[in-house]
C-alpha atoms as a PDB file:
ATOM      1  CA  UNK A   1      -4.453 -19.061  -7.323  1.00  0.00           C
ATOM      2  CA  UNK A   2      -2.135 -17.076  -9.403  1.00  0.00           C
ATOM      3  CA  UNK A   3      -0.223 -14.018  -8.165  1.00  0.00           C
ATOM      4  CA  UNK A   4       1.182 -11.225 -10.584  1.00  0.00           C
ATOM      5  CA  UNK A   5       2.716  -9.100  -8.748  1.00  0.00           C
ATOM      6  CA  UNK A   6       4.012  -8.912  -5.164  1.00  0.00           C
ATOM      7  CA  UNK A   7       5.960  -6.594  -4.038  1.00  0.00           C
ATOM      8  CA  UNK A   8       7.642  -6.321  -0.865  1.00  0.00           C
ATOM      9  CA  UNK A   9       8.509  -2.231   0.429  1.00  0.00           C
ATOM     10  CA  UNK A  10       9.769  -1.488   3.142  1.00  0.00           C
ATOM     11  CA  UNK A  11       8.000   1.417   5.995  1.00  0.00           C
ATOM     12  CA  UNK A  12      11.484   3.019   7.024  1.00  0.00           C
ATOM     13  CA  UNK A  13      11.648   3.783  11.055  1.00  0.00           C
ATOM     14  CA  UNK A  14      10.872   7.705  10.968  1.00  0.00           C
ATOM     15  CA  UNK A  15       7.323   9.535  10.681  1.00  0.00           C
ATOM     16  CA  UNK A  16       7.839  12.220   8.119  1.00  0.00           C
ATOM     17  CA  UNK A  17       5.853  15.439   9.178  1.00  0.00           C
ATOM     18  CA  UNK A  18       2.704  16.651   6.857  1.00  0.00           C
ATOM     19  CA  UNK A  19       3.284  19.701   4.748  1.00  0.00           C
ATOM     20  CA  UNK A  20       0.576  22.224   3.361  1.00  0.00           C
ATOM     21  CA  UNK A  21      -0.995  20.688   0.250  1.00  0.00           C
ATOM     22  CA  UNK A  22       0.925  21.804  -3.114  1.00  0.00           C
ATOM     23  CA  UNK A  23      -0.390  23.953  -6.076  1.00  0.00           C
ATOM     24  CA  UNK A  24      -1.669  20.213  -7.426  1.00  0.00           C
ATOM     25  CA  UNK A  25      -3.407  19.554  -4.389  1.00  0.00           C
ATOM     26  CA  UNK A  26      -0.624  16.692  -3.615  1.00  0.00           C
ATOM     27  CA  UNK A  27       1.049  16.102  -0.069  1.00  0.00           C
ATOM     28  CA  UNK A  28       3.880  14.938   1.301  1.00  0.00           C
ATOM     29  CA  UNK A  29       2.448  12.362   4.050  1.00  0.00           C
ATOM     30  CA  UNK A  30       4.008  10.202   6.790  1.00  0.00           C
ATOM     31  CA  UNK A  31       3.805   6.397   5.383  1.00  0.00           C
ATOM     32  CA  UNK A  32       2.373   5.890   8.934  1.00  0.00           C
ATOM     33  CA  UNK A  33      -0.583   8.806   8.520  1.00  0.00           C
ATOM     34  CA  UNK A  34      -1.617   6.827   5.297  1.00  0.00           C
ATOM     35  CA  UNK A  35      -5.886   5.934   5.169  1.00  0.00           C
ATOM     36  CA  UNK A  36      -7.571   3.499   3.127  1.00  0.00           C
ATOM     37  CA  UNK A  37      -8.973   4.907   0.170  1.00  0.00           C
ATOM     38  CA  UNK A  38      -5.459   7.404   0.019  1.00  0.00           C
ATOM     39  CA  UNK A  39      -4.030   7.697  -3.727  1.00  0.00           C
ATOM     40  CA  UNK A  40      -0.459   7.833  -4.300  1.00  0.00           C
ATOM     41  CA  UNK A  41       1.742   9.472  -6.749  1.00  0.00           C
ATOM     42  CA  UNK A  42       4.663   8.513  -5.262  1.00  0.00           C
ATOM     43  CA  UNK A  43       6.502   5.359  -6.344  1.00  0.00           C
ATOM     44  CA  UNK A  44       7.044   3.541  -2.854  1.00  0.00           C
ATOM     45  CA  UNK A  45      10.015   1.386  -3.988  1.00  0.00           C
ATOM     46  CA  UNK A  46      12.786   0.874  -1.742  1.00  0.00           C
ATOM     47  CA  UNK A  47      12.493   2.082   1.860  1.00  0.00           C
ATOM     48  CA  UNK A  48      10.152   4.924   2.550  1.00  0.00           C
ATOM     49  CA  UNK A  49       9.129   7.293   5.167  1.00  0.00           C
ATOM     50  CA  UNK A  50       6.925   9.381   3.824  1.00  0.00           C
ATOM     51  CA  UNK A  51       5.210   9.851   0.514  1.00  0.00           C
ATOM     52  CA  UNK A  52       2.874  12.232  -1.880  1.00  0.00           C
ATOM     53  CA  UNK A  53      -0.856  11.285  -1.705  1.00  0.00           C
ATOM     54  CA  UNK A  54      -3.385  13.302  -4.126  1.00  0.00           C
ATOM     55  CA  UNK A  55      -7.190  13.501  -4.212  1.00  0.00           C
ATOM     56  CA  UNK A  56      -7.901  10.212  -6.506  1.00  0.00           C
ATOM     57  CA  UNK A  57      -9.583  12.126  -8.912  1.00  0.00           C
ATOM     58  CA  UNK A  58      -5.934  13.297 -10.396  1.00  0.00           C
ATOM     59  CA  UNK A  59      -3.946  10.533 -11.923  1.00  0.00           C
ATOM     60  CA  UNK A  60      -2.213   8.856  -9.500  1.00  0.00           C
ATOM     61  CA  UNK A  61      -0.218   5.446  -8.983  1.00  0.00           C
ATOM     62  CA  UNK A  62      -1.297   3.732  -6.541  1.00  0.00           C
ATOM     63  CA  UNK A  63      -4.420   3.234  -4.271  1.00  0.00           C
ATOM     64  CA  UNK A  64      -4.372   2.468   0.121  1.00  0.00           C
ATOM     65  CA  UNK A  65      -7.215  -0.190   0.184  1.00  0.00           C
ATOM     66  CA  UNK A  66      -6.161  -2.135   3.041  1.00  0.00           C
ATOM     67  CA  UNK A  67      -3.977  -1.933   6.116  1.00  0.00           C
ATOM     68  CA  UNK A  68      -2.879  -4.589   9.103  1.00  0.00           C
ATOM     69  CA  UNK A  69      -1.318  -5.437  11.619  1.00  0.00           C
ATOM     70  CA  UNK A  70       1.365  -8.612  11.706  1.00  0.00           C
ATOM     71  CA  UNK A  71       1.476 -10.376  14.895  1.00  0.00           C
ATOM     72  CA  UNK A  72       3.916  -9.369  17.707  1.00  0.00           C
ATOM     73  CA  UNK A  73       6.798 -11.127  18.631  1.00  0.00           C
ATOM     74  CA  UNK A  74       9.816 -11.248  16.415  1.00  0.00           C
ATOM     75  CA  UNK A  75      10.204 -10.240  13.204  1.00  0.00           C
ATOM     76  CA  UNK A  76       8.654 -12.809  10.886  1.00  0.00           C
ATOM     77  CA  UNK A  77      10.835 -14.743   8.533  1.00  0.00           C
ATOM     78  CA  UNK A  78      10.689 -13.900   4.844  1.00  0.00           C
ATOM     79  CA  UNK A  79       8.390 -16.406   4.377  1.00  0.00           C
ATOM     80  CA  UNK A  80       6.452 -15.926   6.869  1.00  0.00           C
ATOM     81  CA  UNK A  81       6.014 -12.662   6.001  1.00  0.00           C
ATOM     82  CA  UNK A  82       5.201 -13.351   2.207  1.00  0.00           C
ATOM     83  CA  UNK A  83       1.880 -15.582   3.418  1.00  0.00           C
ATOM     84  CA  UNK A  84       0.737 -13.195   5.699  1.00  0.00           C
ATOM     85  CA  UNK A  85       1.376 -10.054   3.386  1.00  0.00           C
ATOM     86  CA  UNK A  86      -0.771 -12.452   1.003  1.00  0.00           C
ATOM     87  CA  UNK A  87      -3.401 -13.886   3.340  1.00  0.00           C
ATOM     88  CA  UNK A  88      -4.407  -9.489   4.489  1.00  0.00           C
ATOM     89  CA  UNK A  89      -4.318  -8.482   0.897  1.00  0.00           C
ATOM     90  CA  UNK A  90      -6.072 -10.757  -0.779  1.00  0.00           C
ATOM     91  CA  UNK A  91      -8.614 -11.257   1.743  1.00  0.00           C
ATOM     92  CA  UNK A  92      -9.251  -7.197   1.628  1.00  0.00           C
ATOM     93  CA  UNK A  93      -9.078  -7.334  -2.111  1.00  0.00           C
ATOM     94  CA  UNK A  94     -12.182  -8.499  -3.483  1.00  0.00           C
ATOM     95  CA  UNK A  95     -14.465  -6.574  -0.362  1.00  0.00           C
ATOM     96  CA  UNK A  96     -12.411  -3.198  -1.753  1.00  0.00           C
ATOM     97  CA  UNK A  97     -12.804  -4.160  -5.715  1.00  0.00           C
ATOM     98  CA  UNK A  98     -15.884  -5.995  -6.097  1.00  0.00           C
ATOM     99  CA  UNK A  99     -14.129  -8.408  -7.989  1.00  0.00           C
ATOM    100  CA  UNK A 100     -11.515 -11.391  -6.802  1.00  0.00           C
ATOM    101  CA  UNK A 101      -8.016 -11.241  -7.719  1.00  0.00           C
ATOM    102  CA  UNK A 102      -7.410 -12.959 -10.465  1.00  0.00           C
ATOM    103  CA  UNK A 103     -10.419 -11.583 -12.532  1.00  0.00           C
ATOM    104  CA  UNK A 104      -9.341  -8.548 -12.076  1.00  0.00           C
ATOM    105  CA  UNK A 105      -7.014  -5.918 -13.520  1.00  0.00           C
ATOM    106  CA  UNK A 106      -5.388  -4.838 -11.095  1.00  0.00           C
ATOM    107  CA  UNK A 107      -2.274  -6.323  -8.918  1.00  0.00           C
ATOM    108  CA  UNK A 108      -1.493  -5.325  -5.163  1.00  0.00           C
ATOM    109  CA  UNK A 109       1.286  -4.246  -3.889  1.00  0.00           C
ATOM    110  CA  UNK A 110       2.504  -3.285  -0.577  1.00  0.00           C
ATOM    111  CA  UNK A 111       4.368  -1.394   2.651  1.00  0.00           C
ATOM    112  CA  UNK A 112       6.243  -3.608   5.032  1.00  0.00           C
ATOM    113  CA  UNK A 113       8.049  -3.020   8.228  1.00  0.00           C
ATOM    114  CA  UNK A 114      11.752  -3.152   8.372  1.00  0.00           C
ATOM    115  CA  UNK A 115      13.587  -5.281  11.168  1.00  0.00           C
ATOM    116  CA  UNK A 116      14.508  -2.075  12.399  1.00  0.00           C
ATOM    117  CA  UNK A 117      11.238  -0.502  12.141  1.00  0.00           C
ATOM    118  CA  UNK A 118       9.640  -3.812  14.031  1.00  0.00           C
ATOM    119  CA  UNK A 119      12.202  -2.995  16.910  1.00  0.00           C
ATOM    120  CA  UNK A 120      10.384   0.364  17.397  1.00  0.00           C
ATOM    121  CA  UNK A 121       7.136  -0.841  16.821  1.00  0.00           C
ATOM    122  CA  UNK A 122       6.102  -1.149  13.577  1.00  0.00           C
ATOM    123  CA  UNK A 123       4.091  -4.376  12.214  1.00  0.00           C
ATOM    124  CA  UNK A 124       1.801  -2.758   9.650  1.00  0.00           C
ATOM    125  CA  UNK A 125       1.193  -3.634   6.459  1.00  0.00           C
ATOM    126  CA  UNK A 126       0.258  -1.330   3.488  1.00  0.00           C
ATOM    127  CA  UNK A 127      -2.130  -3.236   0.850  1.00  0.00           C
ATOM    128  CA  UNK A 128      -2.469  -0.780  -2.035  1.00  0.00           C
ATOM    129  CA  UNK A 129      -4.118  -1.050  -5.511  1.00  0.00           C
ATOM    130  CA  UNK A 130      -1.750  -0.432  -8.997  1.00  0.00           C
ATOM    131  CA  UNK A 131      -2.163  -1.523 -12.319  1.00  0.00           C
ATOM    132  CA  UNK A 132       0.336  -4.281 -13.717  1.00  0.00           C
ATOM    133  CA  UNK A 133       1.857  -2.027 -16.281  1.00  0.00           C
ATOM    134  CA  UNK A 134       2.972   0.482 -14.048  1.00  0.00           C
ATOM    135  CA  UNK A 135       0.477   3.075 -15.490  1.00  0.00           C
ATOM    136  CA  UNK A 136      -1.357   6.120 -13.892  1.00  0.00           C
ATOM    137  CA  UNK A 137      -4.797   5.342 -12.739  1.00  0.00           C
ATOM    138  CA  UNK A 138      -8.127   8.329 -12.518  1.00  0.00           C
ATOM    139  CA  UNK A 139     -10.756   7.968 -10.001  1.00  0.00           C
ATOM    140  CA  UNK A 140     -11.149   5.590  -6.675  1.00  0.00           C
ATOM    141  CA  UNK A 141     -10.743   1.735  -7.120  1.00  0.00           C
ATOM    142  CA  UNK A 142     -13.175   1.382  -4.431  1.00  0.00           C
ATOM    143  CA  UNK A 143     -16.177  -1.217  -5.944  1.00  0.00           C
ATOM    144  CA  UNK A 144     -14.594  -0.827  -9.025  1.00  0.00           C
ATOM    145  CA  UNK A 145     -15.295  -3.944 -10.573  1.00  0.00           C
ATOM    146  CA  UNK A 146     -12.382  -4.187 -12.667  1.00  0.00           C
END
């Protein structure tokens, strides 16, 4: 199985507070209030607490299509990490899709915790929909077949 494109982000330790929706109908969201099926038009590199979601119907960069729990205890080595990041996401990929992975167009990429997010908590993981190049997508990926 071939991966293009993983890419580890990091959830940052602080909820960010919801603000009223903007002219665009785009708003600033906690990355811990996030819902599958949420589009993004933020680019979540780096660490982030919050972000902009938008209706998918607007062109957006990103798609929530899966989130997970890691399991408790410590914080999981790097690659430890990587396989389960890989193992949640690809298994919710093709069910989201309606195609598998490596047919398709589109590459995952994802939330993680932070060692010091873990410490207060934090073991989800944000599986979200993008396309290779980095370009804006219109309309849900849900059973998109691509």
């Amino acid at each position: 199985m071939s991966f293009r494109l993983l890419t580890p982000l990091a959830l940052a330790v602080m909820l960010a507070a919801c603000s009223a929706p903007n002219a665009d109908g785009s708003e600033e969201v906690g990355v811990f209030d996030l819902a599958v099926g949420d589009c993004l038009i933020d680019d979540t590199s780096g660490e982030v607490s919050e972000t902009v979601k938008i209706g998918c119907d607007k062109p957006h960069l990103s798609e929530v299509y899966h989130l997970f729990d890691l399991p408790g205890g410590a914080f999981p080595e790097r690659g430890a990490m990587d396989k389960a990041v890989e193992a949640g996401c690809l298994g919710a990929f093709e069910p989201y899709v309606g195609l598998d992975y490596d047919s398709s167009e589109y590459v995952f990429t994802t939330l993680e915790p932070t060692p010091e997010s873990w410490t207060n908590g934090d073991q989800e993981v944000v599986c979200m929909l993008a396309t290779q190049d980095g370009s804006k997508i219109t309309g849900s990926l849900r059973n998109a077949k691509r």
